[in-house]
Protein backbone atom coordinates (compact mmCIF):
# COMPACT_ATOMS: atom_id res chain seq x y z
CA UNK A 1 0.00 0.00 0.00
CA UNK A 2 1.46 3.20 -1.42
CA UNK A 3 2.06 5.81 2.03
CA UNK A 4 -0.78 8.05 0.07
CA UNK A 5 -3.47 5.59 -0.02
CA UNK A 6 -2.63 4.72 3.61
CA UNK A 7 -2.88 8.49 4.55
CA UNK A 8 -6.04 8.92 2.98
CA UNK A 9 -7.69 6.36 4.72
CA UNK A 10 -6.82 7.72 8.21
CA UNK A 11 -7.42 11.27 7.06
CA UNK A 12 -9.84 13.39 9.41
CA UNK A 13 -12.70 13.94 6.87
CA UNK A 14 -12.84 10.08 6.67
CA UNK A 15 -12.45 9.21 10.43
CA UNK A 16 -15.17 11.95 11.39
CA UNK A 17 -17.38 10.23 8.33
CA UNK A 18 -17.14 7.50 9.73
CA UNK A 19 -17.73 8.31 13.62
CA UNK A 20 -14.16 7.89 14.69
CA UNK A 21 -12.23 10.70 16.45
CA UNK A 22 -9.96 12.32 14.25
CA UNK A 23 -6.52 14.60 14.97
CA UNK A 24 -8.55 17.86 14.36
CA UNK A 25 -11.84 18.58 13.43
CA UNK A 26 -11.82 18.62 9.33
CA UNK A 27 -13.36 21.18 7.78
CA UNK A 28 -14.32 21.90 3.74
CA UNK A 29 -16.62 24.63 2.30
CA UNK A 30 -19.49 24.08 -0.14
CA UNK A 31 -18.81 25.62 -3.39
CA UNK A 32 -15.15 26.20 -2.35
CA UNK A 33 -13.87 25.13 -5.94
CA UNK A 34 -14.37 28.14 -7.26
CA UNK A 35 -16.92 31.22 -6.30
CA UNK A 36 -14.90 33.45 -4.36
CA UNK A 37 -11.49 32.58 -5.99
CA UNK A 38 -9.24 35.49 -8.26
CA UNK A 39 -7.64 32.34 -9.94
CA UNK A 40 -10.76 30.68 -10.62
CA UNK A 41 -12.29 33.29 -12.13
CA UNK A 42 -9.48 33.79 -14.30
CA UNK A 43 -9.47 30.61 -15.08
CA UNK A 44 -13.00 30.08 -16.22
CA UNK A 45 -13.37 33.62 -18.05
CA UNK A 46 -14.98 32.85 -20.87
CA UNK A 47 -15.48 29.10 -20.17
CA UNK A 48 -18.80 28.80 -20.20
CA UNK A 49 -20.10 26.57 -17.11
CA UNK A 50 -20.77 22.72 -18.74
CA UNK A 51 -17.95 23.38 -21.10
CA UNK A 52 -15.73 23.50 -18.00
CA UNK A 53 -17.10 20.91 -16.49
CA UNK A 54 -16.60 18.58 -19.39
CA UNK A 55 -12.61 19.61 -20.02
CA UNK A 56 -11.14 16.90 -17.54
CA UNK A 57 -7.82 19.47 -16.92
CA UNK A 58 -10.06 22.10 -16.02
CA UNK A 59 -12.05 20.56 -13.43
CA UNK A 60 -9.18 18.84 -12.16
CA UNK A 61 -7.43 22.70 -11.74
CA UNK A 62 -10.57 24.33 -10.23
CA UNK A 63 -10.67 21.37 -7.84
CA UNK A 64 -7.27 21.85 -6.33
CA UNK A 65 -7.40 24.97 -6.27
CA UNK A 66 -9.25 25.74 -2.45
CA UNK A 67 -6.99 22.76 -1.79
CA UNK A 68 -3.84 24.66 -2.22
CA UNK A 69 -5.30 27.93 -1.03
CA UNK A 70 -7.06 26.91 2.33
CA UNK A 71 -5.88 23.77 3.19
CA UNK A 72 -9.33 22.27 3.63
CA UNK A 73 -9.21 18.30 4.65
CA UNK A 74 -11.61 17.27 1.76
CA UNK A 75 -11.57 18.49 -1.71
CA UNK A 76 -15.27 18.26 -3.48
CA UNK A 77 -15.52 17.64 -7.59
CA UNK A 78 -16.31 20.63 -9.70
CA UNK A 79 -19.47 20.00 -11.15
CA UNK A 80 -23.02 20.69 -11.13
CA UNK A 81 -26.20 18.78 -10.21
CA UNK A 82 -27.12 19.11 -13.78
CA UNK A 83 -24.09 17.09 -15.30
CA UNK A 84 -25.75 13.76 -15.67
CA UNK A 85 -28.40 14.95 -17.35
CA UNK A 86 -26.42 17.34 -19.57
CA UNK A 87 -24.16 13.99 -20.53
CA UNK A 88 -27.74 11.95 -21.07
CA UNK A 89 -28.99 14.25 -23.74
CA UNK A 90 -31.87 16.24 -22.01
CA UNK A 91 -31.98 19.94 -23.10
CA UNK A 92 -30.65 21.62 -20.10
CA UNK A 93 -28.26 24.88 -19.94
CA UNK A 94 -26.78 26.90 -17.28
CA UNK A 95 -27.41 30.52 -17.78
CA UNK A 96 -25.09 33.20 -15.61
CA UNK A 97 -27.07 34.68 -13.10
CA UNK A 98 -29.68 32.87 -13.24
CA UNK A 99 -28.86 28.58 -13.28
CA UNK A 100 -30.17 25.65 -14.84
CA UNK A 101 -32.66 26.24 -17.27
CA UNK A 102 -34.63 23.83 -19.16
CA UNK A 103 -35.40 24.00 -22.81
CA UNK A 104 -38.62 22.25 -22.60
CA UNK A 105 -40.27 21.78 -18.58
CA UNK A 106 -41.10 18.41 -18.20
CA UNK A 107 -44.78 17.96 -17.25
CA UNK A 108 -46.32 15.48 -18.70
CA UNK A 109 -46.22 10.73 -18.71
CA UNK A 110 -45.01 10.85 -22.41
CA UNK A 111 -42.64 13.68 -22.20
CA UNK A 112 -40.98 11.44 -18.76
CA UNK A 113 -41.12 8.12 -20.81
CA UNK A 114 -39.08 9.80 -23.83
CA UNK A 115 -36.39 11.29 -21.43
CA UNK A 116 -33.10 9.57 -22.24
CA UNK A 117 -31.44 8.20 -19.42
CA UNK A 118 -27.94 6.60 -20.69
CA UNK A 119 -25.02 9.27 -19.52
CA UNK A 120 -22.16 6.88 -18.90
CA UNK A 121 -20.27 7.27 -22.25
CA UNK A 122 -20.51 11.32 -22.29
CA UNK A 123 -19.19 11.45 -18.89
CA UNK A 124 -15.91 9.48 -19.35
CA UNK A 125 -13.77 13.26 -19.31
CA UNK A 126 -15.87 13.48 -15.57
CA UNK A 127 -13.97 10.01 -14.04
CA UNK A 128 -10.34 11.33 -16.52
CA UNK A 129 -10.91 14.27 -14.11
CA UNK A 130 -10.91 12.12 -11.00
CA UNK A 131 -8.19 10.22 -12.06
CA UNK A 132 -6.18 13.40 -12.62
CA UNK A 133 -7.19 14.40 -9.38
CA UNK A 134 -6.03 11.66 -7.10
CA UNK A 135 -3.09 11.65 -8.16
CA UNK A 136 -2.59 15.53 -7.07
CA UNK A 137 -4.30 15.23 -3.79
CA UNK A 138 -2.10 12.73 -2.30
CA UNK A 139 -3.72 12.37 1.54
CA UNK A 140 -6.61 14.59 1.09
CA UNK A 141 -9.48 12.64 0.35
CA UNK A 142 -11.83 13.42 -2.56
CA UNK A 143 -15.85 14.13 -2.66
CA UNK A 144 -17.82 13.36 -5.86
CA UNK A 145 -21.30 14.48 -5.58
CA UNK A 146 -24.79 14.20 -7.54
CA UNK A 147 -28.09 16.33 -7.09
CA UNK A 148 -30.87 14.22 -5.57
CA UNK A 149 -34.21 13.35 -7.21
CA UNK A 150 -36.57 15.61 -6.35
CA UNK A 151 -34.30 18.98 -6.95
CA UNK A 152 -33.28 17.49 -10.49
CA UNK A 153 -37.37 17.07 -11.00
CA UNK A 154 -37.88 20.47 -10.12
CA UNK A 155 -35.60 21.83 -12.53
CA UNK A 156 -36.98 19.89 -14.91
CA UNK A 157 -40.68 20.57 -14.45
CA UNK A 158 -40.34 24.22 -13.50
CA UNK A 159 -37.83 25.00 -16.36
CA UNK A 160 -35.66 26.72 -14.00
CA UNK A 161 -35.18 27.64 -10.25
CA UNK A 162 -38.40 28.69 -8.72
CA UNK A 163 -39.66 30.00 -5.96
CA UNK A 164 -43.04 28.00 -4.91
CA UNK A 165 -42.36 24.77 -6.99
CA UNK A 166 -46.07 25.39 -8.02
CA UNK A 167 -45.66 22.84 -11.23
CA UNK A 168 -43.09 20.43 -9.71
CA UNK A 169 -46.16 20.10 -6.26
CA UNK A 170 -49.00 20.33 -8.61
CA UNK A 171 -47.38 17.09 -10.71
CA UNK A 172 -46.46 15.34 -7.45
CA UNK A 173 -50.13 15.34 -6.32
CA UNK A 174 -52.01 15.16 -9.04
CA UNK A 175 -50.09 12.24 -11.05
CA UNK A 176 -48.28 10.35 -8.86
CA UNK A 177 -47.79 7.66 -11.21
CA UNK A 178 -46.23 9.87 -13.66
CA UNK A 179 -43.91 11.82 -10.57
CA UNK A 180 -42.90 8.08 -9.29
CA UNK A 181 -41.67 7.41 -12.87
CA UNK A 182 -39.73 10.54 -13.60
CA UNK A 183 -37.95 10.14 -10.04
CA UNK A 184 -37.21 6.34 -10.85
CA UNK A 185 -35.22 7.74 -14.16
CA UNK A 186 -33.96 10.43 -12.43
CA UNK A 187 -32.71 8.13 -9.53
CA UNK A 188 -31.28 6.01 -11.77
CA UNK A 189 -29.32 8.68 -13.63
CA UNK A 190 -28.35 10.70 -10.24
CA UNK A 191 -27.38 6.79 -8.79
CA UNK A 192 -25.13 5.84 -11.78
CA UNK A 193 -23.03 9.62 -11.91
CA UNK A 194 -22.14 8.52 -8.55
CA UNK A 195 -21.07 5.08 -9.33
CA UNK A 196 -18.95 6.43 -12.39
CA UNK A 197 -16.87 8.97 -9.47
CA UNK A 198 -16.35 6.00 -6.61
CA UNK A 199 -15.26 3.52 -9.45
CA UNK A 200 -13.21 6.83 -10.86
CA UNK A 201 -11.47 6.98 -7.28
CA UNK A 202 -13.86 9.90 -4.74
CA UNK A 203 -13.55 8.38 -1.44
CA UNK A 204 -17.14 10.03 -0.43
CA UNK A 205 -20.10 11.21 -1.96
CA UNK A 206 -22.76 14.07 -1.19
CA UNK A 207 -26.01 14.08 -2.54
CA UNK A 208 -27.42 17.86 -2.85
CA UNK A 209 -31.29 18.02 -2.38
CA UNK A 210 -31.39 21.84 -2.65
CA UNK A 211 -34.83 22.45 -2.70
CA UNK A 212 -36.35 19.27 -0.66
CA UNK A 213 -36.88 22.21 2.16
CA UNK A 214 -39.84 23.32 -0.09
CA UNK A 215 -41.77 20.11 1.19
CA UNK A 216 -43.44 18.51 4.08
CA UNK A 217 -42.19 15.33 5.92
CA UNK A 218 -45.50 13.81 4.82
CA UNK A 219 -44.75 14.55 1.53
CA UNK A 220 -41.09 14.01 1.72
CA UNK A 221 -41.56 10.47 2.76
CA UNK A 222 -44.18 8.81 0.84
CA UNK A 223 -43.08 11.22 -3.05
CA UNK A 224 -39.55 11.45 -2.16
CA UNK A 225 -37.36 9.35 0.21
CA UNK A 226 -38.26 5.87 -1.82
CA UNK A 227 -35.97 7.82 -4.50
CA UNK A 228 -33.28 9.34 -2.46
CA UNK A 229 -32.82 5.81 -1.11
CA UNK A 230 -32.15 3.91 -4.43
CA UNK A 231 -29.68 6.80 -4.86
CA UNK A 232 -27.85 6.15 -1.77
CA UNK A 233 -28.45 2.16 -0.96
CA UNK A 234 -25.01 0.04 -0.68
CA UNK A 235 -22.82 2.67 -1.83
CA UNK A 236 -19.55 1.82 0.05
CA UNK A 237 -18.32 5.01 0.64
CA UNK A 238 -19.58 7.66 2.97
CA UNK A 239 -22.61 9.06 1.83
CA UNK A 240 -23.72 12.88 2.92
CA UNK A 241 -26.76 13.94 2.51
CA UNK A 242 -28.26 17.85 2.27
CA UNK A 243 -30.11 20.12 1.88
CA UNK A 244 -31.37 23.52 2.55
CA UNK A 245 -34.12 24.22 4.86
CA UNK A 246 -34.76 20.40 5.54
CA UNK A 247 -34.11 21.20 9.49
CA UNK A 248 -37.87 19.25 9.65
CA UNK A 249 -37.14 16.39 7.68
CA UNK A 250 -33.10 15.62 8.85
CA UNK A 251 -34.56 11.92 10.28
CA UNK A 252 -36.00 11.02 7.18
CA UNK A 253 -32.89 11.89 5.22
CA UNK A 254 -30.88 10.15 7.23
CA UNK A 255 -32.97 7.24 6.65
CA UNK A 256 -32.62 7.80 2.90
CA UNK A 257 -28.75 6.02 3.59
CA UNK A 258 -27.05 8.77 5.13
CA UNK A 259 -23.92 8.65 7.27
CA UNK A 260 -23.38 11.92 7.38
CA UNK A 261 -26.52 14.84 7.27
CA UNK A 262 -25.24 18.16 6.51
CA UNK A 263 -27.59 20.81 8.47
CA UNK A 264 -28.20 24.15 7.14
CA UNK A 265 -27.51 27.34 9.18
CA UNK A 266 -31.10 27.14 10.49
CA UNK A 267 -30.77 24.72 13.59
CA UNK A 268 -27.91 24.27 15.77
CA UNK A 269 -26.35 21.34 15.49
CA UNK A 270 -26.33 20.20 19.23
CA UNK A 271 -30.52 20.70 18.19
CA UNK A 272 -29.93 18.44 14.95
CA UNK A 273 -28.41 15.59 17.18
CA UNK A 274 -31.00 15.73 19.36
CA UNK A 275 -33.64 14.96 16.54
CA UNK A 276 -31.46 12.65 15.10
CA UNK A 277 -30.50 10.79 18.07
CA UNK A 278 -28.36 7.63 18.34
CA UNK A 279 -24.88 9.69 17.90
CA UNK A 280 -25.17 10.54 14.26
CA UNK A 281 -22.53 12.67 12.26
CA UNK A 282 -23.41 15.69 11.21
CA UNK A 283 -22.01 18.48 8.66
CA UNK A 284 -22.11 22.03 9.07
CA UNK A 285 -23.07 24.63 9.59
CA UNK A 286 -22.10 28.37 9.51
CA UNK A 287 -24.70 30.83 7.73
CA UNK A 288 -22.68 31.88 4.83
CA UNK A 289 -23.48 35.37 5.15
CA UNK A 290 -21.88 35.45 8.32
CA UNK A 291 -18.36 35.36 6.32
CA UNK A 292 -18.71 39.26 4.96
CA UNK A 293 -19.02 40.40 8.84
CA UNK A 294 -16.04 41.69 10.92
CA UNK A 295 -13.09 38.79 12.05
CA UNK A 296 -14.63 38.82 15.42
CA UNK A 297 -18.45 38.05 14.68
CA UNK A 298 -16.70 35.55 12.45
CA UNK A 299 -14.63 33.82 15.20
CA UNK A 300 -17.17 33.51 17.62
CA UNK A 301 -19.79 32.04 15.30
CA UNK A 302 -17.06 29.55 14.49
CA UNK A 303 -16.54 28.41 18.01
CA UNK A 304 -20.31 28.54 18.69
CA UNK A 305 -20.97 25.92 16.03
CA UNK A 306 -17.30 23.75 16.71
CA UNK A 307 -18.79 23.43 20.15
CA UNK A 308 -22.43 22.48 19.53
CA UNK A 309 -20.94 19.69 17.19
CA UNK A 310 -19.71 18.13 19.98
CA UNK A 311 -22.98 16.58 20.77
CA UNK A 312 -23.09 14.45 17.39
CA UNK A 313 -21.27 11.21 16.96
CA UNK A 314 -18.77 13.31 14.59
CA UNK A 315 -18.64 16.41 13.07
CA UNK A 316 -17.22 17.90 9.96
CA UNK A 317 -17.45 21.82 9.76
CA UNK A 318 -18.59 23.28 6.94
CA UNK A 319 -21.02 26.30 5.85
CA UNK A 320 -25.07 25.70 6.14
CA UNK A 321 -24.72 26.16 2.28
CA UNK A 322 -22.36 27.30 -0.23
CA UNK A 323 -19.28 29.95 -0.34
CA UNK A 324 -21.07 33.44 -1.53
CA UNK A 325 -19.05 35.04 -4.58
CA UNK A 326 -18.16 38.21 -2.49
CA UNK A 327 -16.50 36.28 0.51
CA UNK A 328 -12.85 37.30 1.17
CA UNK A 329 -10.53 33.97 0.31
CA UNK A 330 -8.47 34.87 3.21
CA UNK A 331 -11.59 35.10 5.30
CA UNK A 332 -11.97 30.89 4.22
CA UNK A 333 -8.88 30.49 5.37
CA UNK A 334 -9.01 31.81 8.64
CA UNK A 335 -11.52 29.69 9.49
CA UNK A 336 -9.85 26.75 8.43
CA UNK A 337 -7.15 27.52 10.73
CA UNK A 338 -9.47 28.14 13.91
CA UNK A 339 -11.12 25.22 13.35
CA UNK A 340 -8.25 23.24 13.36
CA UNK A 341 -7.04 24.94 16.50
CA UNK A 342 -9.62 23.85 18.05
CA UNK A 343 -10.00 20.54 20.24
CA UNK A 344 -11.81 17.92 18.27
């Protein structure tokens, strides 16, 4: 065993994945590859989004990049939720400014039964990336990611981000057999991506559920966890699961195959263990926004959070959601270095 693959295995994210105590608590940012970044920008001017993330150098660049500059204990994939379907053939772009946009919403039993669903050959520069990438990262351990079933159907239905998912809840109630089959496809697709990047070397994966906040646990459970779960079931790596505003519906995620819930900025995390019970790991979870404010706001915020974690099974600091484009890099990097001053 090479001293790199033994390294990674006993690295910090990993050990607090997996419920073991690690040297210091690790800590890596949503959206770090990228956002906030002078050299990413540079590096992607004129890029447009899914070209990038097709060009196996690039993402493999833009991935190392909060690496070298923070010193964060995991490095996450540069991507985007819509990838797989990008690489499957459905007509799907990602406009600046505003994000995914779909040529043609998705509403109806035929238009679900004609979606293609086959992205494995068209992602092949996605697992070049990976390969690229672990052999830069050495002892840092890599996340590959996918976006979860319901958030890829509301893309899909609404044509875009929306407010209200009026469409994507109108569908869901009103034809459940035709919302069970699009999430079955969509499970499938969001399920193999993540296949391709454990086979391709990631060491854990994260499955985004941006907008399953937007529901209730009723709802959640009976139109939605079925799916997350075929995403998540028997994947040997650790799996995190997130998303934003789900502080009501954290146990039910979990259950999707969770070892790891990431919590929003919205509940404490000493609050999310308590719901959770049984010593689970959690992810998280400083408000974003709190990163523009003066050092000292900052700081204590920081050790609020580092201590509240303490009353999981594990914890892994991170934001509540992803890096803003207007935080200060050296801000990020800060925090890295508090929170690994910190007893874990």
């Amino acid at each position: 065993m090479s001293p790199d693959i033994a390294a990674v295995r006993t690295a910090p994210f990993l050990a607090a994945a997996a419920g073991e105590k690690p040297s210091h608590t690790p800590v890596w940012f949503m959206r770090q590859a990228g956002r906030s970044l002078p050299e990413y920008r540079k590096l992607r001017e004129g890029v447009p989004m899914l070209d990038a993330c097709f060009d196996a150098e690039l993402v493999c660049e833009i991935t190392l990049q909060p690496v070298r500059r923070h010193g964060v204990d995991a490095a996450i994939l540069f991507s985007d939720i819509v990838v797989p379907l990008v690489a499957a053939g459905i007509g799907v772009d990602i406009v600046p400014g505003t994000g995914p946009v779909v040529a043609e919403p998705v509403r109806t039993a035929a238009q679900v039964a004609a979606l293609p669903s086959d992205a494995v050959e068209r992602l092949r520069p996605v697992a070049r990336a990976i390969g690229l990438l672990r052999a830069e990262l050495g002892a840092t351990p890599l996340i590959g990611f996918a976006g979860a079933p319901f958030t890829l159907a509301s893309y899909l239905i609404e044509g875009g981000p929306s407010r209200n998912h009026e469409h994507t809840k109108a569908l869901m109630h009103s034809d459940k057999q035709t919302w069970h089959a699009l999430l079955a496809k969509l499970a499938g697709i969001a399920r193999a991506f993540l296949r391709l990047q454990i086979e391709a070397g990631v060491q854990a994966v994260q499955l985004f559920d941006s907008w399953a906040g937007a529901l209730s646990e009723r709802d959640y459970r009976e139109l939605v966890l079925p799916h997350s779960t075929t995403v998540l079931d028997g994947l040997d790596v650790p799996r995190i699961h997130f998303g934003v505003g789900t502080s009501e519906l954290l146990p039910a995620m979990r259950e999707a195959g969770a070892d790891v819930v990431g919590v929003d900025w919205r509940l404490p995390l000493d609050e999310a263990a308590r719901r959770l019970s049984g010593a689970p790991v959690l992810q998280g979870n400083l408000d974003p926004a709190v990163l523009l404010a003066d050092w000292a706001v900052v700081e204590a915020e920081v050790r609020r959070i580092h201590a509240e974690g303490r009353a999981a099974g594990g914890h892994i600091f991170n934001l509540g959601h992803g890096v803003l484009p207007d935080t200060d890099p050296a801000v990020l990097s800060r925090v890295v270095e508090l929170v690994h001053s910190l007893e874990p």
